[in-house]
Protein backbone atom coordinates (compact mmCIF):
# COMPACT_ATOMS: atom_id res chain seq x y z
CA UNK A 1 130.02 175.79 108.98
CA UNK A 2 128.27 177.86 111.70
CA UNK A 3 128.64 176.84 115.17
CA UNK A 4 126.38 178.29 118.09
CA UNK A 5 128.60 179.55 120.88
CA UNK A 6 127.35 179.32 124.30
CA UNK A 7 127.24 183.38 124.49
CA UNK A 8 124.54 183.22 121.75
CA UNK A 9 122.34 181.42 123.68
CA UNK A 10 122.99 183.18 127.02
CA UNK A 11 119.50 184.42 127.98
CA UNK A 12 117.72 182.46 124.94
CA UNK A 13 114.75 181.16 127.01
CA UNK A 14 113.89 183.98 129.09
CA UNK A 15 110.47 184.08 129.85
CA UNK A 16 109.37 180.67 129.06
CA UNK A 17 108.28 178.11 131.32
CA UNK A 18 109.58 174.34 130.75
CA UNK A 19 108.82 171.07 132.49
CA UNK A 20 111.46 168.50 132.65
CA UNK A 21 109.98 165.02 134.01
CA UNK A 22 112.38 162.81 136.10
CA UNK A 23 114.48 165.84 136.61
CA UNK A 24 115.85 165.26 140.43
CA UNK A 25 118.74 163.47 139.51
CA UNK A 26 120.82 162.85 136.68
CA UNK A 27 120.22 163.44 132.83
CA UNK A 28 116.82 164.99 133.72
CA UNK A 29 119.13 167.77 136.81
CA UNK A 30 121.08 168.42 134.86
CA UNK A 31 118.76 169.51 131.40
CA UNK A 32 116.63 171.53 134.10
CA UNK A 33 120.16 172.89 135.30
CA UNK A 34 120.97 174.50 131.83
CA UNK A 35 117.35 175.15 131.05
CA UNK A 36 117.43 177.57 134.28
CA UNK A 37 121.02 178.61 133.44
CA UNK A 38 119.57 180.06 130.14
CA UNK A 39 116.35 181.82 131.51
CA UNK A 40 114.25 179.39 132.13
CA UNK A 41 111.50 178.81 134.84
CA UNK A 42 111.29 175.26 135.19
CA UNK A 43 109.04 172.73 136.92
CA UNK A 44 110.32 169.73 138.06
CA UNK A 45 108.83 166.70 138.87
CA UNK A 46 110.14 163.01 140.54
CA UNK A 47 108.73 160.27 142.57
CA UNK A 48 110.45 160.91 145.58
CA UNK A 49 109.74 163.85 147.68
CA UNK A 50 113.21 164.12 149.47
CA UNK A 51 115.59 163.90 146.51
CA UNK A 52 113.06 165.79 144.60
CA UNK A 53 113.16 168.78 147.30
CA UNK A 54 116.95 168.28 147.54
CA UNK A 55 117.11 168.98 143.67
CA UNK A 56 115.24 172.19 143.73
CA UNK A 57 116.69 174.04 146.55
CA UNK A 58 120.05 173.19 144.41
CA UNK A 59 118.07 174.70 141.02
CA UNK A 60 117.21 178.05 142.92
CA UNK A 61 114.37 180.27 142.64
CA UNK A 62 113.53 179.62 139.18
CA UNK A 63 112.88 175.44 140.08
CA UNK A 64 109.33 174.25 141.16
CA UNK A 65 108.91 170.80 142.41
CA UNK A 66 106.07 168.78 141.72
CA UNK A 67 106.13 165.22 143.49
CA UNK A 68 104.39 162.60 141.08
CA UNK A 69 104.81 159.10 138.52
CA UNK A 70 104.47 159.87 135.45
CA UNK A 71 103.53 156.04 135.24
CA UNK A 72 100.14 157.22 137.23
CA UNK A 73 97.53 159.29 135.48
CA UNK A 74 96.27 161.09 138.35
CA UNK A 75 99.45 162.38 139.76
CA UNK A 76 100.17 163.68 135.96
CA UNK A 77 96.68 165.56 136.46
CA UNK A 78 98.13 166.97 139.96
CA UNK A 79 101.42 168.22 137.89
CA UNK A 80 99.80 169.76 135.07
CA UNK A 81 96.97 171.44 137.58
CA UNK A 82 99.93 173.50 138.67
CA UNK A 83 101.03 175.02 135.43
CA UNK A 84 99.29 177.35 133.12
CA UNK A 85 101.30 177.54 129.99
CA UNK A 86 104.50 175.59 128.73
CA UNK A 87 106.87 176.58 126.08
CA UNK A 88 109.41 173.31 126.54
CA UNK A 89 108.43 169.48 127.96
CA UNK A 90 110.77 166.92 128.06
CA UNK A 91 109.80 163.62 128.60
CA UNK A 92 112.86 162.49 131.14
CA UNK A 93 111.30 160.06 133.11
CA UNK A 94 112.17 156.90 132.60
CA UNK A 95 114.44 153.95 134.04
CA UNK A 96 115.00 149.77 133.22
CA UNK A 97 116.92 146.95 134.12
CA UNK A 98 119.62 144.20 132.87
CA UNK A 99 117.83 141.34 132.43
CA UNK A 100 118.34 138.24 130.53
CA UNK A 101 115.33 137.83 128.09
CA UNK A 102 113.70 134.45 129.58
CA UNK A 103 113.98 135.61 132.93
CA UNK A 104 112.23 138.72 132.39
CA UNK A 105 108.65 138.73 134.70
CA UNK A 106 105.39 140.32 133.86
CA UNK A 107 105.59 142.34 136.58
CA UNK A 108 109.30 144.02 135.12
CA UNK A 109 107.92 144.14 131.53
CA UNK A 110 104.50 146.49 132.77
CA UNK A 111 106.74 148.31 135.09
CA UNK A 112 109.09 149.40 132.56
CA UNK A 113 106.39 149.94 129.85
CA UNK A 114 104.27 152.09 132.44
CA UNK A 115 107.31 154.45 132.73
CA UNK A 116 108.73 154.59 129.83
CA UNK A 117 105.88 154.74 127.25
CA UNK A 118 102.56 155.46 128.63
CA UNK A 119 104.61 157.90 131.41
CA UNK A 120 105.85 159.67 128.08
CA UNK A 121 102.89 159.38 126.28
CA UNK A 122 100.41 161.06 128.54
CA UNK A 123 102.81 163.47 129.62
CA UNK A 124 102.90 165.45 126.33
CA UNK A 125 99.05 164.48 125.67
CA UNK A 126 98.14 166.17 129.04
CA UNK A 127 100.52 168.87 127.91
CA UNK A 128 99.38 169.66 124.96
CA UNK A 129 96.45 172.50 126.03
CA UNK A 130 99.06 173.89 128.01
CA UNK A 131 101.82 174.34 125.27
CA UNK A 132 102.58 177.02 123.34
CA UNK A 133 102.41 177.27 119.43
CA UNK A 134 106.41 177.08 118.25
CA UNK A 135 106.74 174.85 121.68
CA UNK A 136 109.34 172.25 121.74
CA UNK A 137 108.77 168.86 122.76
CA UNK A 138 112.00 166.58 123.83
CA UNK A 139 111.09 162.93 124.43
CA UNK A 140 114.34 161.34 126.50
CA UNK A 141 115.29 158.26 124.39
CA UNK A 142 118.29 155.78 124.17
CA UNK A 143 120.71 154.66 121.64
CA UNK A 144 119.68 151.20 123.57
CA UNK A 145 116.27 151.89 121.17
CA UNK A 146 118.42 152.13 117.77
CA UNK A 147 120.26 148.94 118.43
CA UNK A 148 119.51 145.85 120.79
CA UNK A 149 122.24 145.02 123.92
CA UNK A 150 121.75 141.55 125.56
CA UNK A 151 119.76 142.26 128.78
CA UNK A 152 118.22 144.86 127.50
CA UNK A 153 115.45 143.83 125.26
CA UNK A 154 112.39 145.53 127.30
CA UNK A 155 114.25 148.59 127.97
CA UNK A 156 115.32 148.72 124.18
CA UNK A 157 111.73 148.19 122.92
CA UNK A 158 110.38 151.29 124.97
CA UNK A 159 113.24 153.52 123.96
CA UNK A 160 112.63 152.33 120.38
CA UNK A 161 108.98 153.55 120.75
CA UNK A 162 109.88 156.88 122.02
CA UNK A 163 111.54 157.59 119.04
CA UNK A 164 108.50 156.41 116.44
CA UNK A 165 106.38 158.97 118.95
CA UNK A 166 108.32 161.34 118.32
CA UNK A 167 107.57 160.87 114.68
CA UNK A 168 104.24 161.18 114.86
CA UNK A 169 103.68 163.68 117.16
CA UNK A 170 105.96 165.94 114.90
CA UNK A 171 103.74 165.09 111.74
CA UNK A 172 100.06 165.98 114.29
CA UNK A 173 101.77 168.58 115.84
CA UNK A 174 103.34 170.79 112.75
CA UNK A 175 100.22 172.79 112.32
CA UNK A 176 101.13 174.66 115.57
CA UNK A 177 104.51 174.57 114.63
CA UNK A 178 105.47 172.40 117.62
CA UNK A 179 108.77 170.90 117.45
CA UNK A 180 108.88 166.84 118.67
CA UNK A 181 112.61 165.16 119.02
CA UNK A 182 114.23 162.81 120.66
CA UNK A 183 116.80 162.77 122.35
CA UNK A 184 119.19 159.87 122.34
CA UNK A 185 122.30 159.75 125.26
CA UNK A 186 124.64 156.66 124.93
CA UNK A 187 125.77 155.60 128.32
CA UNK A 188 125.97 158.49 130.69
CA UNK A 189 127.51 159.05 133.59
CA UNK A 190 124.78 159.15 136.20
CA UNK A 191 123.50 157.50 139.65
CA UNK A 192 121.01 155.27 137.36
CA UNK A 193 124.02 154.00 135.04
CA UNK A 194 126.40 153.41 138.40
CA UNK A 195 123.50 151.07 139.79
CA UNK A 196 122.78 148.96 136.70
CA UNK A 197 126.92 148.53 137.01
CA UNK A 198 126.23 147.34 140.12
CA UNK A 199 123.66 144.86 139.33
CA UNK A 200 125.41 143.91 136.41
CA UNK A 201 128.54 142.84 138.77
CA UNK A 202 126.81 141.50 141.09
CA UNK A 203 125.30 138.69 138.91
CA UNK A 204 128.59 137.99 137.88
CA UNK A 205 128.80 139.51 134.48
CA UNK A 206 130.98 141.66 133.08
CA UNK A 207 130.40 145.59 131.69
CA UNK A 208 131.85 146.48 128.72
CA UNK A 209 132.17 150.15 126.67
CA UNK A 210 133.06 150.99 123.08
CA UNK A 211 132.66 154.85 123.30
CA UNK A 212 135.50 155.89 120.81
CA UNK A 213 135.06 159.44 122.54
CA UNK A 214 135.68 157.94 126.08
CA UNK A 215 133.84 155.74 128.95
CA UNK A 216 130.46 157.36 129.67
CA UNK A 217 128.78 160.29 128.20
CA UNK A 218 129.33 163.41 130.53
CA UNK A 219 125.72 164.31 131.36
CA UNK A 220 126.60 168.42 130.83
CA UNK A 221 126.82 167.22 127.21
CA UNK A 222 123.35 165.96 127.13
CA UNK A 223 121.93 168.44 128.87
CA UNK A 224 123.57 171.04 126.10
CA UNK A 225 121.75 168.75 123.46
CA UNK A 226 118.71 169.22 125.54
CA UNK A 227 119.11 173.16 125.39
CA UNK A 228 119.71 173.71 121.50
CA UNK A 229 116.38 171.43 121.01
CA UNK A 230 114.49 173.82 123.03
CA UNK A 231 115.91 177.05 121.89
CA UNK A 232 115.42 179.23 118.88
CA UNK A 233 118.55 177.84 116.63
CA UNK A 234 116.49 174.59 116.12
CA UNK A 235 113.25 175.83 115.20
CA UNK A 236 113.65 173.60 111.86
CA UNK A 237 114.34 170.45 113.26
CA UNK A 238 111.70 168.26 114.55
CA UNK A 239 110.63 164.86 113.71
CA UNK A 240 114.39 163.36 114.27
CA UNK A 241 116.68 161.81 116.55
CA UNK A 242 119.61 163.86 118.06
CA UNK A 243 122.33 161.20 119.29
CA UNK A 244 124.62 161.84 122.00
CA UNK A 245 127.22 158.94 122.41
CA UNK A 246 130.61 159.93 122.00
CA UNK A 247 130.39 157.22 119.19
CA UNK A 248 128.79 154.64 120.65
CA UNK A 249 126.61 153.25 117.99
CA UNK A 250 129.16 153.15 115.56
CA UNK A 251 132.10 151.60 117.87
CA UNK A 252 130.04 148.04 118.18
CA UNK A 253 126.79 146.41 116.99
CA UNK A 254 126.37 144.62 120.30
CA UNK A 255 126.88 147.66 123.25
CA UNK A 256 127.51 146.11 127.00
CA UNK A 257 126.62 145.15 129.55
CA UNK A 258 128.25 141.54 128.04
CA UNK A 259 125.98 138.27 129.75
CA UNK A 260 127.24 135.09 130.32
CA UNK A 261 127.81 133.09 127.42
CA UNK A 262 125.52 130.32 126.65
CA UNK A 263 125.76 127.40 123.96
CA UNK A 264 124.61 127.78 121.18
CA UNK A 265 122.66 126.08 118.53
CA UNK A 266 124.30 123.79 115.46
CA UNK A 267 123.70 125.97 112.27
CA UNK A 268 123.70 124.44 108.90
CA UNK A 269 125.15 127.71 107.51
CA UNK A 270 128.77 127.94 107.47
CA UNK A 271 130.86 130.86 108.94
CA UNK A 272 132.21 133.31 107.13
CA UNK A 273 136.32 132.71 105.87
CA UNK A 274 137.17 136.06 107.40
CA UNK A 275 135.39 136.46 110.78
CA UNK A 276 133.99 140.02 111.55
CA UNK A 277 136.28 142.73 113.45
CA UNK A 278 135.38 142.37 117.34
CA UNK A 279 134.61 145.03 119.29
CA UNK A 280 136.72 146.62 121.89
């Protein structure tokens, strides 16, 4: 087996320009962190202007902030008016809530689809004049979008669609040799995962974890994902899903956060005579 060693890929994206989307905090810092730690000039973009700045002067001289929704067509036209040529784009942007399915609104469901699908989408279609043949293309999904968590059943359905983007775009995009993944994290350990805690425990329910490999994901490990998609020792992979969960999809069917439980319907079906191992 060959393993890349963090020395090989010292200096690997020197010269090329990337664009990480949501990157002021996070999953999306910390990619443009090792990005820029490997050569990179990076662009950077977030809604707000204060953590956004904060985030940059942190990145150093290589970092360029560009304040903007992706959710918003004309602020993506601002972003990409500031760039002339991209070798990397990831997708990062993106964010959802615990809800219980019948009390999700309208107004949550567009919200979260205007982020985390069209955002995506017409991030890498506005991209695409700017990218360069071999580029590589890394759309921020969720192992939430392989299997469903109670609460979670908007959020789960745009991850999901990332990932059959990604499938696409890879099949469109070969001709240029363009590379189109997705990235999967399990439950990382980031401001966005410590406030959906928060909510969670404040409505009373209870969060759960059955990460063989530990609690949360450390977000250095997705970020190191991040890098080997964009760099030269993946030019062969595209089209796929690259899962970072410290075991998380095979530890439990049902991933947390748990909801209250609720009665449920008679069946006519009888249960099995040896019940199912529970999860952890």
């Amino acid at each position: 087996m060959y393993l890349v060693t963090d020395g090989e890929l010292m200096g690997q994206l020197d010269g090329r320009t990337a664009l990480v989307t949501g990157g002021s905090s996070g999953i999306g810092l910390a990619i443009a962190r090792r990005l820029i730690e490997k050569g990179a000039t990076v662009h950077v973009s977030g809604r707000r202007s204060d953590t956004l700045h904060a985030a940059v002067s942190d990145l150093g001289p290589r970092a360029h902030g560009i304040v903007g929704d992706v959710g918003d067509t004309s602020d993506l036209d601002r972003l990409f008016s500031a760039i002339t040529r991209l070798d990397i784009v990831v997708a990062n942007a993106g964010g959802g809530r615990h809800t219980p399915f019948e009390e999700v609104t309208e107004a949550e469901f567009d919200a979260t689809f205007t982020t985390n699908v069209r955002g995506q989408f017409f991030t890498v279609q506005k991209a695409l004049p700017l990218l360069t043949d071999g580029a590589s293309v890394i759309l921020v999904s969720s192992v939430a979008g392989v299997n469903g968590s109670p609460g979670q059943s908007v959020y789960a359905a745009t991850k999901a669609a990332s990932r059959n983007l990604v499938r696409s775009w890879a099949a469109e995009l070969a001709p240029r040799r363009i590379r189109v993944n997705a990235l999967l994290p399990g439950p990382t350990a980031t401001p966005g995962i410590e406030q959906s805690r928060r909510e969670v425990f404040a409505k009373g329910d209870t969060w759960t974890h059955t990460t063989p490999l530990g609690d949360l994901v450390p977000v250095e490990q997705v970020a190191a994902a991040a890098l080997y998609l964009a760099s030269d020792h993946s030019t062969y992979i595209t089209g796929t899903d690259l899962i970072v969960d410290g075991g998380n999809l095979v530890a439990c069917p049902v991933r947390c956060p748990s909801l209250p439980s609720r009665p449920r319907p008679t069946s006519r079906i009888s249960p099995p005579s040896t019940p199912p191992p529970s999860c952890p």
